[in-house]
Structure formats: C-alpha cells, structure tokens
PDB file of N, CA and C in Angstrom:
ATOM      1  N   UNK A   1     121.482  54.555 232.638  1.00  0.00           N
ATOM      2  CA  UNK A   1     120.655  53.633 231.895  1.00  0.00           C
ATOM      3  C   UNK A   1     121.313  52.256 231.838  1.00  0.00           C
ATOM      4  N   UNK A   2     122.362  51.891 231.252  1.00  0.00           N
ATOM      5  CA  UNK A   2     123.446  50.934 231.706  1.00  0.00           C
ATOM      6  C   UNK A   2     123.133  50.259 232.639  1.00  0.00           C
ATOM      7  N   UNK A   3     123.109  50.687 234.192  1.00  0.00           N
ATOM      8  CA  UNK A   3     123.035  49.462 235.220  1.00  0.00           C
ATOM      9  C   UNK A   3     121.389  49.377 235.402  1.00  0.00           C
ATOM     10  N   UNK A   4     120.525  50.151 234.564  1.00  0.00           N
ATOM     11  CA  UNK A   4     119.378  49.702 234.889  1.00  0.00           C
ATOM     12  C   UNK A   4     118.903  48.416 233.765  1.00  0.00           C
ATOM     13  N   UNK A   5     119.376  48.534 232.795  1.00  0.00           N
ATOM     14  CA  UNK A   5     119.244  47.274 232.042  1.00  0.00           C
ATOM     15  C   UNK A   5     119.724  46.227 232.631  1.00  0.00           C
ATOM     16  N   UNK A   6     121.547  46.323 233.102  1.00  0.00           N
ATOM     17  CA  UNK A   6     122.283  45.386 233.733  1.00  0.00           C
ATOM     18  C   UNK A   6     121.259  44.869 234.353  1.00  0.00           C
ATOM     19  N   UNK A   7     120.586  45.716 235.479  1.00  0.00           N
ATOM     20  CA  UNK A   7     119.709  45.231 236.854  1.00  0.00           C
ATOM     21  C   UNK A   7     118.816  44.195 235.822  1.00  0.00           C
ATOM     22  N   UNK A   8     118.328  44.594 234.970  1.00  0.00           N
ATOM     23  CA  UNK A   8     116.871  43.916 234.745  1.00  0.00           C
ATOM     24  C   UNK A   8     117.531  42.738 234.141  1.00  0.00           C
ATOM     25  N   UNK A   9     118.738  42.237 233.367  1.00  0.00           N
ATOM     26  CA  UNK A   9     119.137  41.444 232.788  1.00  0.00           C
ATOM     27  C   UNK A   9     119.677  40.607 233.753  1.00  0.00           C
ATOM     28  N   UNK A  10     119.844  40.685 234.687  1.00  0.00           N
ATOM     29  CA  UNK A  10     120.596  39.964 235.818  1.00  0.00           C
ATOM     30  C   UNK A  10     119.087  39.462 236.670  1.00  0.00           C
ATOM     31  N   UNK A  11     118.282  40.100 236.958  1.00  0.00           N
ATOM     32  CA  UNK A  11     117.196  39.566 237.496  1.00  0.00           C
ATOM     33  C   UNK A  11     116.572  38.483 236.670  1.00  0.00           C
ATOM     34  N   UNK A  12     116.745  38.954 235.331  1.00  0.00           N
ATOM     35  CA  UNK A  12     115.710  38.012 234.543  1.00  0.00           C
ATOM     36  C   UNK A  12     116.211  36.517 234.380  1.00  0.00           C
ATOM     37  N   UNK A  13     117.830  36.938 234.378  1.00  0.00           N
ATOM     38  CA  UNK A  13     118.628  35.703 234.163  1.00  0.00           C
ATOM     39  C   UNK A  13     118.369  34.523 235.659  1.00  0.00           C
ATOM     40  N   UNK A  14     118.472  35.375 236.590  1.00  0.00           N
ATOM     41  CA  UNK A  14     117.993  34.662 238.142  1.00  0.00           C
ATOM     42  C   UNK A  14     116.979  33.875 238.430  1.00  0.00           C
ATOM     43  N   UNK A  15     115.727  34.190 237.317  1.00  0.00           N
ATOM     44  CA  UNK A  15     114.529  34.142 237.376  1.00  0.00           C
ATOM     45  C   UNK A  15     114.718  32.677 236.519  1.00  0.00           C
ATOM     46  N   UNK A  16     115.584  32.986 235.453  1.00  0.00           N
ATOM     47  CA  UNK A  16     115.150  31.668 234.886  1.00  0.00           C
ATOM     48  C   UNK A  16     115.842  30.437 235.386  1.00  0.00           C
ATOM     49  N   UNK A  17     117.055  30.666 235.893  1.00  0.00           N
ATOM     50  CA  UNK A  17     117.935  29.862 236.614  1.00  0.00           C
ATOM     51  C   UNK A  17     116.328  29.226 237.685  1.00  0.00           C
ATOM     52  N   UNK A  18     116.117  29.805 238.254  1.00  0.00           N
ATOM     53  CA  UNK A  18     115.315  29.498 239.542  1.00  0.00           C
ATOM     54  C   UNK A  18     114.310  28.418 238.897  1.00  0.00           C
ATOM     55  N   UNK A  19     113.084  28.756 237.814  1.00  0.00           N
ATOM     56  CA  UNK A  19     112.717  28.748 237.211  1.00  0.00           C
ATOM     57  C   UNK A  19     113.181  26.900 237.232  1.00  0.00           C
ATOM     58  N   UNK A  20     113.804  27.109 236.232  1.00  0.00           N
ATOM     59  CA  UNK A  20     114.646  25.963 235.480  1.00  0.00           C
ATOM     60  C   UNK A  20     114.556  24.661 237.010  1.00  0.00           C
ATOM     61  N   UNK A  21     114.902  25.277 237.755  1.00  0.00           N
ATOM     62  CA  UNK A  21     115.420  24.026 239.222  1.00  0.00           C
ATOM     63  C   UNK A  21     113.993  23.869 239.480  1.00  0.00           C
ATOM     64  N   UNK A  22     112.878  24.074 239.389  1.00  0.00           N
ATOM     65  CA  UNK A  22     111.504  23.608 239.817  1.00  0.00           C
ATOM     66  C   UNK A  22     110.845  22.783 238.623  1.00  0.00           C
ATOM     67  N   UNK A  23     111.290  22.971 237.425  1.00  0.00           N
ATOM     68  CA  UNK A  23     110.074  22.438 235.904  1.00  0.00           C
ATOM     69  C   UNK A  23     109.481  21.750 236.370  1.00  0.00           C
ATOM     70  N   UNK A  24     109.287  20.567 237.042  1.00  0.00           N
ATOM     71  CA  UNK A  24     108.299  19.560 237.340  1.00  0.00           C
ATOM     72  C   UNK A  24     106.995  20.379 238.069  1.00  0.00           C
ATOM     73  N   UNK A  25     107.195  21.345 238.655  1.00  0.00           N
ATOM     74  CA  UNK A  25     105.808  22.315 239.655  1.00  0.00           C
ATOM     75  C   UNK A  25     105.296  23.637 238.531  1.00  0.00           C
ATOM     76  N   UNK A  26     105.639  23.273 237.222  1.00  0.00           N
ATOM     77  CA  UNK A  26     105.099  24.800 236.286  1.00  0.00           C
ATOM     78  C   UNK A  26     104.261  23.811 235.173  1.00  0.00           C
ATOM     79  N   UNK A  27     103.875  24.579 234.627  1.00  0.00           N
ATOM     80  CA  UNK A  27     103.248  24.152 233.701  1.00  0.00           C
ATOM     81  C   UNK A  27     104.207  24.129 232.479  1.00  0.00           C
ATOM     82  N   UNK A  28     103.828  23.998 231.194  1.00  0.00           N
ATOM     83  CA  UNK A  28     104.233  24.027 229.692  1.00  0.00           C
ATOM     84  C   UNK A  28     104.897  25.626 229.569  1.00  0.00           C
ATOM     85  N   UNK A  29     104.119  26.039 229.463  1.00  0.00           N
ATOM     86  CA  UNK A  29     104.660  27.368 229.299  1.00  0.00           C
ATOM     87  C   UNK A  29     105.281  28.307 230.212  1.00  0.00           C
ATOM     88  N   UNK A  30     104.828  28.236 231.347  1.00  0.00           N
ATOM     89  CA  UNK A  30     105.966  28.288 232.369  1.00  0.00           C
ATOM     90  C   UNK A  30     106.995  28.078 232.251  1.00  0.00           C
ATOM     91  N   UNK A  31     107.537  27.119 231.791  1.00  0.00           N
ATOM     92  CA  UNK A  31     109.168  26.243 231.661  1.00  0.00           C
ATOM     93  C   UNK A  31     109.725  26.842 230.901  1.00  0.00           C
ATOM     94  N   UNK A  32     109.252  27.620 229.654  1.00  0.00           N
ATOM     95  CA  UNK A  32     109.829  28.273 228.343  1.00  0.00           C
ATOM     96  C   UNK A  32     110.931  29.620 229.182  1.00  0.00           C
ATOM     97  N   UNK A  33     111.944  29.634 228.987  1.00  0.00           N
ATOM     98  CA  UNK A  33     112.972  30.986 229.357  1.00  0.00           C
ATOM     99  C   UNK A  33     114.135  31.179 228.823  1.00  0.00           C
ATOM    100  N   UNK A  34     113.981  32.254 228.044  1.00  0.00           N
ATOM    101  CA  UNK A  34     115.661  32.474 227.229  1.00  0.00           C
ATOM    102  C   UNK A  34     116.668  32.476 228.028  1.00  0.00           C
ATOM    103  N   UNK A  35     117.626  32.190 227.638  1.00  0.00           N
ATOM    104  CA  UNK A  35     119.043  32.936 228.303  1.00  0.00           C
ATOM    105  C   UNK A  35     119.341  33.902 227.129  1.00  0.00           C
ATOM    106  N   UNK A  36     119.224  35.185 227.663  1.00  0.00           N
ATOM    107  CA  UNK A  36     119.679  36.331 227.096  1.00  0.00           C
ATOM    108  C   UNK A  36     121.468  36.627 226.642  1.00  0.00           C
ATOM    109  N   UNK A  37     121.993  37.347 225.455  1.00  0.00           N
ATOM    110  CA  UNK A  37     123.006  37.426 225.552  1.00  0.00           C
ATOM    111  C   UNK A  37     123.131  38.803 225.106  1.00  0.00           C
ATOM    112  N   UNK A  38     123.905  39.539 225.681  1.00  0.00           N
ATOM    113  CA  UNK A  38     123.283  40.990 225.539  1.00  0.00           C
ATOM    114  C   UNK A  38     124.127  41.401 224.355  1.00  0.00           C
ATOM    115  N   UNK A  39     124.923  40.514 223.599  1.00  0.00           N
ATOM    116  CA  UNK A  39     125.184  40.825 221.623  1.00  0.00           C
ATOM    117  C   UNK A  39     124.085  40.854 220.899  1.00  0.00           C
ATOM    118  N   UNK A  40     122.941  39.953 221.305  1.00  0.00           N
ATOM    119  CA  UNK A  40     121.851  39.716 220.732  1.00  0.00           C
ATOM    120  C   UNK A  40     121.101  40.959 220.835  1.00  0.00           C
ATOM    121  N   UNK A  41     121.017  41.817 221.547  1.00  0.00           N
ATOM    122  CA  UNK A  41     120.151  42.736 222.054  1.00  0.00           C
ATOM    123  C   UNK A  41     120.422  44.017 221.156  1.00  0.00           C
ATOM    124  N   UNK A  42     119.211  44.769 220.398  1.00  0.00           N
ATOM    125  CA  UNK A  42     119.683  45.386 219.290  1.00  0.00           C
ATOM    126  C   UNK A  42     118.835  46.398 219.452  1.00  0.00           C
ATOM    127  N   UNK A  43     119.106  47.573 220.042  1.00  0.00           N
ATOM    128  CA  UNK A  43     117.739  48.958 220.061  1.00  0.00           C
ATOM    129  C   UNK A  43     118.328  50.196 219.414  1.00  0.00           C
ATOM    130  N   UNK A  44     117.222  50.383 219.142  1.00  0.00           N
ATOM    131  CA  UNK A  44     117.075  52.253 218.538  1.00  0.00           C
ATOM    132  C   UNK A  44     116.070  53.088 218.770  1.00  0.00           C
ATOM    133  N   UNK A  45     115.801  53.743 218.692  1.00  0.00           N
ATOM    134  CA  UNK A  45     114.864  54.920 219.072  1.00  0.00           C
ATOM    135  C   UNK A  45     114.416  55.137 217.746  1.00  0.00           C
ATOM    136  N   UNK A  46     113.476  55.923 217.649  1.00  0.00           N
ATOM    137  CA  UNK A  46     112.730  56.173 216.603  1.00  0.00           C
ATOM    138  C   UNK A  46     111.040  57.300 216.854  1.00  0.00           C
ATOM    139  N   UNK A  47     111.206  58.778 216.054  1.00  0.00           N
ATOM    140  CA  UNK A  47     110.669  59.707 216.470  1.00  0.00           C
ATOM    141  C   UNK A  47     109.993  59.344 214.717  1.00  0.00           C
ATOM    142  N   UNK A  48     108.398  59.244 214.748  1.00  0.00           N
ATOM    143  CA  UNK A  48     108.035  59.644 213.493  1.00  0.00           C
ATOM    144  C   UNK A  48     106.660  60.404 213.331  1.00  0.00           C
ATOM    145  N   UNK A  49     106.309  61.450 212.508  1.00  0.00           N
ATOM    146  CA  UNK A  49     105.172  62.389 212.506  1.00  0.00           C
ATOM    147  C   UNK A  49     104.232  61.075 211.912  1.00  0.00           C
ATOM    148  N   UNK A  50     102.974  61.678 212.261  1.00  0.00           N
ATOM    149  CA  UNK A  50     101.648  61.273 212.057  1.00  0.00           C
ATOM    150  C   UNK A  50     101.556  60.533 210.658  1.00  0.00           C
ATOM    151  N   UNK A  51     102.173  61.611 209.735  1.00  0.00           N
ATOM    152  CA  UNK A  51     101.752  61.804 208.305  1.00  0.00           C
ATOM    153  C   UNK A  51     102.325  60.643 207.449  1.00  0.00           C
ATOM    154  N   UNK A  52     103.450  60.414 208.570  1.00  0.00           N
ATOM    155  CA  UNK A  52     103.812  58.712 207.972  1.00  0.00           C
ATOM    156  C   UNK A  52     103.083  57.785 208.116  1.00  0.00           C
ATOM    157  N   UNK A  53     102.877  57.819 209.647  1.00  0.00           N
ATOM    158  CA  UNK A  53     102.018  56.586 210.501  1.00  0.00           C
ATOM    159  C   UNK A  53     100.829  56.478 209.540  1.00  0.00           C
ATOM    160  N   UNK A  54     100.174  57.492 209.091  1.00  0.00           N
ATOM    161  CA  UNK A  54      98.907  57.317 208.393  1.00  0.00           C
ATOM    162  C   UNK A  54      99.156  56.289 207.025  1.00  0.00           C
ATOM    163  N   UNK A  55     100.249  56.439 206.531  1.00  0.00           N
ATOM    164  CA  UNK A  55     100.636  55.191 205.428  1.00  0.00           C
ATOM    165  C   UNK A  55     101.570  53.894 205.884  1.00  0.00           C
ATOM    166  N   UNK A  56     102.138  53.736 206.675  1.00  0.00           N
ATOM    167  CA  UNK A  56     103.224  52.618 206.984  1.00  0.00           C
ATOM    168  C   UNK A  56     102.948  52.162 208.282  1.00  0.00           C
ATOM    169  N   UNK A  57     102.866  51.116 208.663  1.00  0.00           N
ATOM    170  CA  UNK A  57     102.728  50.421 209.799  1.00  0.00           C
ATOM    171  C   UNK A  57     104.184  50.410 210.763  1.00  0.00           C
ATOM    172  N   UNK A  58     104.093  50.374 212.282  1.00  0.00           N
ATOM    173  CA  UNK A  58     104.977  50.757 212.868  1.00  0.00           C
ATOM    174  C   UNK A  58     106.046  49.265 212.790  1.00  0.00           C
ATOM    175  N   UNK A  59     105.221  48.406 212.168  1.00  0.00           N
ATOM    176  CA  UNK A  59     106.183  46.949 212.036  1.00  0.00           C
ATOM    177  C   UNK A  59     107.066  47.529 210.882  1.00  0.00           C
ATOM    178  N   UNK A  60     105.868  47.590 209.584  1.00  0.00           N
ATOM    179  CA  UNK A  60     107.504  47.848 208.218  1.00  0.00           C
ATOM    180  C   UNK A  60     108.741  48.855 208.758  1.00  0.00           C
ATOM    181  N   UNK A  61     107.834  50.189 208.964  1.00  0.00           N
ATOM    182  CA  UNK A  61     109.186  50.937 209.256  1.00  0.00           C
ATOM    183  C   UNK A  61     110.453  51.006 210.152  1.00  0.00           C
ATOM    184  N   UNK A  62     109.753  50.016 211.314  1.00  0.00           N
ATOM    185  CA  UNK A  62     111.073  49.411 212.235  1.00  0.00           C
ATOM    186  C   UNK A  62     111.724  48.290 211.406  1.00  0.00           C
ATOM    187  N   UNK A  63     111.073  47.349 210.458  1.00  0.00           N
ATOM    188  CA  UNK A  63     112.012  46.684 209.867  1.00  0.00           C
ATOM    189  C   UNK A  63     112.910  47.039 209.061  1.00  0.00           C
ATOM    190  N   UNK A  64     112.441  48.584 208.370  1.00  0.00           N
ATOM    191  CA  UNK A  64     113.087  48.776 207.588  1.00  0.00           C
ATOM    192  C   UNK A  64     114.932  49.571 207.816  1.00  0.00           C
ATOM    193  N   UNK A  65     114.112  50.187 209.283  1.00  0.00           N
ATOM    194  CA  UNK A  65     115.434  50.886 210.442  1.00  0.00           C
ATOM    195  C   UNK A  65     116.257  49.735 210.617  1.00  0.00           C
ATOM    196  N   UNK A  66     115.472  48.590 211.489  1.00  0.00           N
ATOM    197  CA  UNK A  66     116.593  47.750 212.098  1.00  0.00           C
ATOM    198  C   UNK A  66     117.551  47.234 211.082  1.00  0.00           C
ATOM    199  N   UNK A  67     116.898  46.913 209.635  1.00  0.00           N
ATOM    200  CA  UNK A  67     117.773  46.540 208.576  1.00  0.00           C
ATOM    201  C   UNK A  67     119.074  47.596 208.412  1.00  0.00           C
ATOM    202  N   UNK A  68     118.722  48.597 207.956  1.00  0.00           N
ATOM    203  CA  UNK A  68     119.716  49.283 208.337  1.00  0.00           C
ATOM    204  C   UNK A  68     120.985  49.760 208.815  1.00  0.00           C
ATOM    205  N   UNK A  69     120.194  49.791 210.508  1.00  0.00           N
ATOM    206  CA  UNK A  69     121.220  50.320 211.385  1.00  0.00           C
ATOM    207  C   UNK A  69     122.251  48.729 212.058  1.00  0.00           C
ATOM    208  N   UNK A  70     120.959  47.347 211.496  1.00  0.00           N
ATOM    209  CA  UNK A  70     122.127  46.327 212.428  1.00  0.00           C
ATOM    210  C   UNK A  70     122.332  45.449 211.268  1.00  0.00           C
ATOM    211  N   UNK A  71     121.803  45.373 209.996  1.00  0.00           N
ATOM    212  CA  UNK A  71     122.294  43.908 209.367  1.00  0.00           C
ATOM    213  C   UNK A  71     123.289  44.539 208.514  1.00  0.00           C
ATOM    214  N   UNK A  72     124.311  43.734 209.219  1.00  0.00           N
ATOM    215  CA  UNK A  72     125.589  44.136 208.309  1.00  0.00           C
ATOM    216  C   UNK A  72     126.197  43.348 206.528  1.00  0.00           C
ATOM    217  N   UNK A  73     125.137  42.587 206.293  1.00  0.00           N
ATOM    218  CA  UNK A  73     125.020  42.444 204.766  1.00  0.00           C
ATOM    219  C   UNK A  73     123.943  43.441 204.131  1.00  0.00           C
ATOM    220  N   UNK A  74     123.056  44.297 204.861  1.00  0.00           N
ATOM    221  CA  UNK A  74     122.474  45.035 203.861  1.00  0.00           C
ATOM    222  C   UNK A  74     123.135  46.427 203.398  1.00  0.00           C
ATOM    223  N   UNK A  75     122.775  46.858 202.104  1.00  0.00           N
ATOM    224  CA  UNK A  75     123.531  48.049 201.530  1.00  0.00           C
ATOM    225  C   UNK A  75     122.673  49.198 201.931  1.00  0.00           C
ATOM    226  N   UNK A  76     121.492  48.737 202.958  1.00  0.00           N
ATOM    227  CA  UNK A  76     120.583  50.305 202.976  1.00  0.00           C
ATOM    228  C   UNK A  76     121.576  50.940 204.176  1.00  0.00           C
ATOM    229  N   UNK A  77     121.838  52.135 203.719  1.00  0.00           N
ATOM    230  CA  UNK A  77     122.408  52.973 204.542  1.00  0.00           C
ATOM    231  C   UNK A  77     121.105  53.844 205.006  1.00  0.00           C
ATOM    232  N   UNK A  78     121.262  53.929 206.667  1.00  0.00           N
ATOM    233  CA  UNK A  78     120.085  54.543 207.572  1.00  0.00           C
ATOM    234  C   UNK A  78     119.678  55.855 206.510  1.00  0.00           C
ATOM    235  N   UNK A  79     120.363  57.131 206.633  1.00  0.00           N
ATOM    236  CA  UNK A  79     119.651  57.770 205.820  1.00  0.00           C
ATOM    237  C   UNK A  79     118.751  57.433 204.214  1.00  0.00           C
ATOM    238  N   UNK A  80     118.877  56.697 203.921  1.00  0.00           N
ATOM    239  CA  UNK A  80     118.723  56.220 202.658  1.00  0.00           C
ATOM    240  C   UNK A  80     117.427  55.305 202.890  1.00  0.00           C
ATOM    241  N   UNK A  81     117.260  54.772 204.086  1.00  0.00           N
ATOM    242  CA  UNK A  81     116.433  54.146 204.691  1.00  0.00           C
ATOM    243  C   UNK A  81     115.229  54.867 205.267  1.00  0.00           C
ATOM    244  N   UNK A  82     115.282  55.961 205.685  1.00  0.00           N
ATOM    245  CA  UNK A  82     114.409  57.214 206.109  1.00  0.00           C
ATOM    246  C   UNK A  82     114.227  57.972 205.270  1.00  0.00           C
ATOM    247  N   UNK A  83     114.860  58.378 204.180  1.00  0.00           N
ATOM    248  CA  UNK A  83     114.427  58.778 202.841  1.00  0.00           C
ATOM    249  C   UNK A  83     113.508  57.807 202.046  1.00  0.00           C
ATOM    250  N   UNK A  84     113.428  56.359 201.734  1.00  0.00           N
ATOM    251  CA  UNK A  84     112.791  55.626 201.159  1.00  0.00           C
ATOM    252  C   UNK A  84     111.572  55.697 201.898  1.00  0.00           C
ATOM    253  N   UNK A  85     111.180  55.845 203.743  1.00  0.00           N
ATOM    254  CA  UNK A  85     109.903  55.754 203.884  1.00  0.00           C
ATOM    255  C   UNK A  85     109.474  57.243 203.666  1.00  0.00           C
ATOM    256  N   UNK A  86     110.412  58.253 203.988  1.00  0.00           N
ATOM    257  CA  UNK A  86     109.020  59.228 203.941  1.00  0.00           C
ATOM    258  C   UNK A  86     108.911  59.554 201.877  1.00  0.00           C
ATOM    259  N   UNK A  87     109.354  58.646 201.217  1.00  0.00           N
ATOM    260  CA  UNK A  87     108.656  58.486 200.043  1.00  0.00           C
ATOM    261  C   UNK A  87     107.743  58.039 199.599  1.00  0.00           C
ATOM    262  N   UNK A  88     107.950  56.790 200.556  1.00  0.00           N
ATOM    263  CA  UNK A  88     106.593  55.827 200.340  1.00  0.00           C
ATOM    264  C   UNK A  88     105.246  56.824 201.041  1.00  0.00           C
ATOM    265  N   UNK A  89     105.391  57.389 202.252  1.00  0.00           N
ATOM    266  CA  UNK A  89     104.255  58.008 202.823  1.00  0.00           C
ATOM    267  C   UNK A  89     104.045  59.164 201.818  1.00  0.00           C
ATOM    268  N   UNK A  90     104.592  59.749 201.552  1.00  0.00           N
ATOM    269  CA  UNK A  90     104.934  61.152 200.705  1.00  0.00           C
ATOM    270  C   UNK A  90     103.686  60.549 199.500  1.00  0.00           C
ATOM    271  N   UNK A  91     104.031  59.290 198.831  1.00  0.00           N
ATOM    272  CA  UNK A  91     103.335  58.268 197.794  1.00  0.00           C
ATOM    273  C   UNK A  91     101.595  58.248 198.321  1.00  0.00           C
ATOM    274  N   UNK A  92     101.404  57.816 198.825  1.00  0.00           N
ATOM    275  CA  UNK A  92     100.327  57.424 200.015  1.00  0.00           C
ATOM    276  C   UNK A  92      99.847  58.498 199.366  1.00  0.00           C
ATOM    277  N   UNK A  93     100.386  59.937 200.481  1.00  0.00           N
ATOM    278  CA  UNK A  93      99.165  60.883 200.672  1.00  0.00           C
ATOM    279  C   UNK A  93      98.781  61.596 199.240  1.00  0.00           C
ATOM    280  N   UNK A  94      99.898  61.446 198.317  1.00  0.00           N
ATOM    281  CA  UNK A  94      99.815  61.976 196.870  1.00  0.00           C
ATOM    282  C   UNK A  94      98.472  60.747 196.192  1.00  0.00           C
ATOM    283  N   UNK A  95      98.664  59.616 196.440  1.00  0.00           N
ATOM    284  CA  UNK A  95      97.546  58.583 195.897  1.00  0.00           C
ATOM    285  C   UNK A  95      96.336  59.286 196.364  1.00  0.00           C
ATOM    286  N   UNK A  96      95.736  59.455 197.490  1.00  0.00           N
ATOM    287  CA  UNK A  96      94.919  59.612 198.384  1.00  0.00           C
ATOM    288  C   UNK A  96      94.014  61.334 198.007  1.00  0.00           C
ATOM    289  N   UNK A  97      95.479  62.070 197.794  1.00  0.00           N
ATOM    290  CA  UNK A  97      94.324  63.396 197.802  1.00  0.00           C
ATOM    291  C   UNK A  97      95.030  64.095 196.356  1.00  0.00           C
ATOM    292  N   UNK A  98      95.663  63.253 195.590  1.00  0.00           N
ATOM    293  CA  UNK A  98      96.377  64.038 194.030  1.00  0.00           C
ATOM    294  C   UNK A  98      96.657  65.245 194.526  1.00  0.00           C
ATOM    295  N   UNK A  99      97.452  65.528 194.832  1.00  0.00           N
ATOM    296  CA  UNK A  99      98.331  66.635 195.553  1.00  0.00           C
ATOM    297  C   UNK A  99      97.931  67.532 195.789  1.00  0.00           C
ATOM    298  N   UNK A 100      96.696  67.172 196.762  1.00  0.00           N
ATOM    299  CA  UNK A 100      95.493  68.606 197.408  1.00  0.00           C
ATOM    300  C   UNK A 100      96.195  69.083 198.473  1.00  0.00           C
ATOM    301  N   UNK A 101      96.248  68.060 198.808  1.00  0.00           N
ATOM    302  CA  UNK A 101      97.061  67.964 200.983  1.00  0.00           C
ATOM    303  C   UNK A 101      98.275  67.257 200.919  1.00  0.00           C
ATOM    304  N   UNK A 102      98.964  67.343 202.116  1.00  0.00           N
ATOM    305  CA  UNK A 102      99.717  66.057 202.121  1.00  0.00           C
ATOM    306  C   UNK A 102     100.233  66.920 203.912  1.00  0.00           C
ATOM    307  N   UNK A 103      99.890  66.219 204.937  1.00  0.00           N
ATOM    308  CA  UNK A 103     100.306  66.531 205.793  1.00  0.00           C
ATOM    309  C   UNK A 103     101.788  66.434 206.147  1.00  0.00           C
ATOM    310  N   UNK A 104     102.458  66.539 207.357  1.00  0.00           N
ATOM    311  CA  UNK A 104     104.119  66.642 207.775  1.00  0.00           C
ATOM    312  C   UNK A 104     104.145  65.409 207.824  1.00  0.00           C
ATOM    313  N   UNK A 105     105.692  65.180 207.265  1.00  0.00           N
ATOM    314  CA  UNK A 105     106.217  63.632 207.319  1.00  0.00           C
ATOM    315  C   UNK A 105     107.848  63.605 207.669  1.00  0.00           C
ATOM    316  N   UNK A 106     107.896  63.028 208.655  1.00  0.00           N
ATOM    317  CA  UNK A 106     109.450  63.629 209.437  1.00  0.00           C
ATOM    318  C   UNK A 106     109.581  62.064 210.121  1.00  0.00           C
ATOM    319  N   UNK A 107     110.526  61.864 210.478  1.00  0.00           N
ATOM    320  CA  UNK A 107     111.027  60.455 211.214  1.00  0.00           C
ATOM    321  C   UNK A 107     112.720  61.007 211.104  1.00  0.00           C
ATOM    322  N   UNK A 108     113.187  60.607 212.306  1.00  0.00           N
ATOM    323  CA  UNK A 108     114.380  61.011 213.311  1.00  0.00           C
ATOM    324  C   UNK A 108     114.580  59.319 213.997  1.00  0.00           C
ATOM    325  N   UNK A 109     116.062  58.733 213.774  1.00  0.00           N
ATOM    326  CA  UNK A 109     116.455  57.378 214.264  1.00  0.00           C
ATOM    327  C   UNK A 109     117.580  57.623 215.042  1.00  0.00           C
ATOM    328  N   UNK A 110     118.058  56.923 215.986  1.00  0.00           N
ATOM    329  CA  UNK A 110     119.526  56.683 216.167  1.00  0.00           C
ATOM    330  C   UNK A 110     119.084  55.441 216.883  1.00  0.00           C
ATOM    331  N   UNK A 111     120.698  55.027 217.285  1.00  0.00           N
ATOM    332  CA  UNK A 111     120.801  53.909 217.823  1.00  0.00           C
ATOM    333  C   UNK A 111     121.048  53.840 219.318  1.00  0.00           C
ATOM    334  N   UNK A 112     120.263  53.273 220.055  1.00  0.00           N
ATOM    335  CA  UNK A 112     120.808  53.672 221.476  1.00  0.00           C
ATOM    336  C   UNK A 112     121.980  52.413 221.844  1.00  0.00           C
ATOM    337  N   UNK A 113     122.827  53.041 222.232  1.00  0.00           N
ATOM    338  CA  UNK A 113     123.871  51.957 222.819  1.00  0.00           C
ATOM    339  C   UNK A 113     123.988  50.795 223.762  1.00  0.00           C
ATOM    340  N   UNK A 114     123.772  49.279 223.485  1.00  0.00           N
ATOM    341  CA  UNK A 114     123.601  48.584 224.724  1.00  0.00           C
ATOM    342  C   UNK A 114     125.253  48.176 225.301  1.00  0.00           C
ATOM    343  N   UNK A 115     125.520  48.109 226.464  1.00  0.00           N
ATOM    344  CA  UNK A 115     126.533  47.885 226.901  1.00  0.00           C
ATOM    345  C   UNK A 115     126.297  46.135 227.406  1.00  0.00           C
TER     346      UNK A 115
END
C-alpha cells in the first residue's frame, strides 16, 4: 500500500510541477494545485452499522474520529469518542420509537498508517 500512495503522490506532484510551467494556456481553475506534504495527510478507516448512520451523518462522526485519533490538544480519547456516538444514535432511536426497537449500533476505527 505504501508505494502505491508513494506512486500516486509523486505523480500528482509531477502533474502540478508541469501544470505550473504552462499557467498562461489553463484557465482559472486549472492553475489551482497543492503541493502535498505527506505530514499533512491524516487517514483512518472506519466500519459503522446502519443503526448509527440512521441518526449521525457520515461528516459529524468522522469529525468526531479525526478529532480524536489526530488533534493532539483534544482530551477525547478514541474509545470515548465511539462510545459518545453510539450514545447519541442509541438517543435517536430511543427518541424515535420510546424503547420499542432500537436496531444494531456498532462502529470499529483505527488508524491506517501513512508513510
């Protein structure tokens, strides 16, 4: 996995180099290209049942992971962080059916390693 990112990070970087030596033949938005720095680059994985998705949007609960697992001034510790959503969903389905139903609510994180 490693040199296949490498690959794609090295192409992309080529691309903009190239990119960059023409601006006068692109348009506006054309011209726009990061230079990537692969400290910046921050992933995790993330497995979550239905029963969440049905209350939390896949934006909050990745914000609430990435807080987590990368900002190193916050005090949420990851588990503590996956316990708080499947409360909130847990909340949800208890609002929704006063504790008739409440389907499975599971979410599984780690961090995948960028080199």
């Amino acid at each position: 996995m490693k040199d296949i990112v490498q690959t794609a990070l090295t192409s992309y970087a080529e691309t903009c180099s190239s990119r960059n030596n023409d601006k006068e033949k692109l348009d506006e938005k054309e011209q726009y290209c990061d230079a990537l720095n692969t400290s910046d680059i921050h992933i995790f994985a993330t497995s979550i049942s239905d029963g969440m998705m049905d209350y939390l949007s896949p934006e909050d609960i990745g914000n609430v992971l990435a807080e987590s697992f990368f900002d190193e001034g916050s005090k949420l510790h990851p588990h503590t962080a996956a316990e708080q959503l499947v409360n909130e969903a847990a909340t949800g389905w208890e609002n929704e059916f006063r504790g008739q139903y409440r389907d499975d609510i599971a979410i599984a994180s780690f961090v995948v390693p960028f080199f």
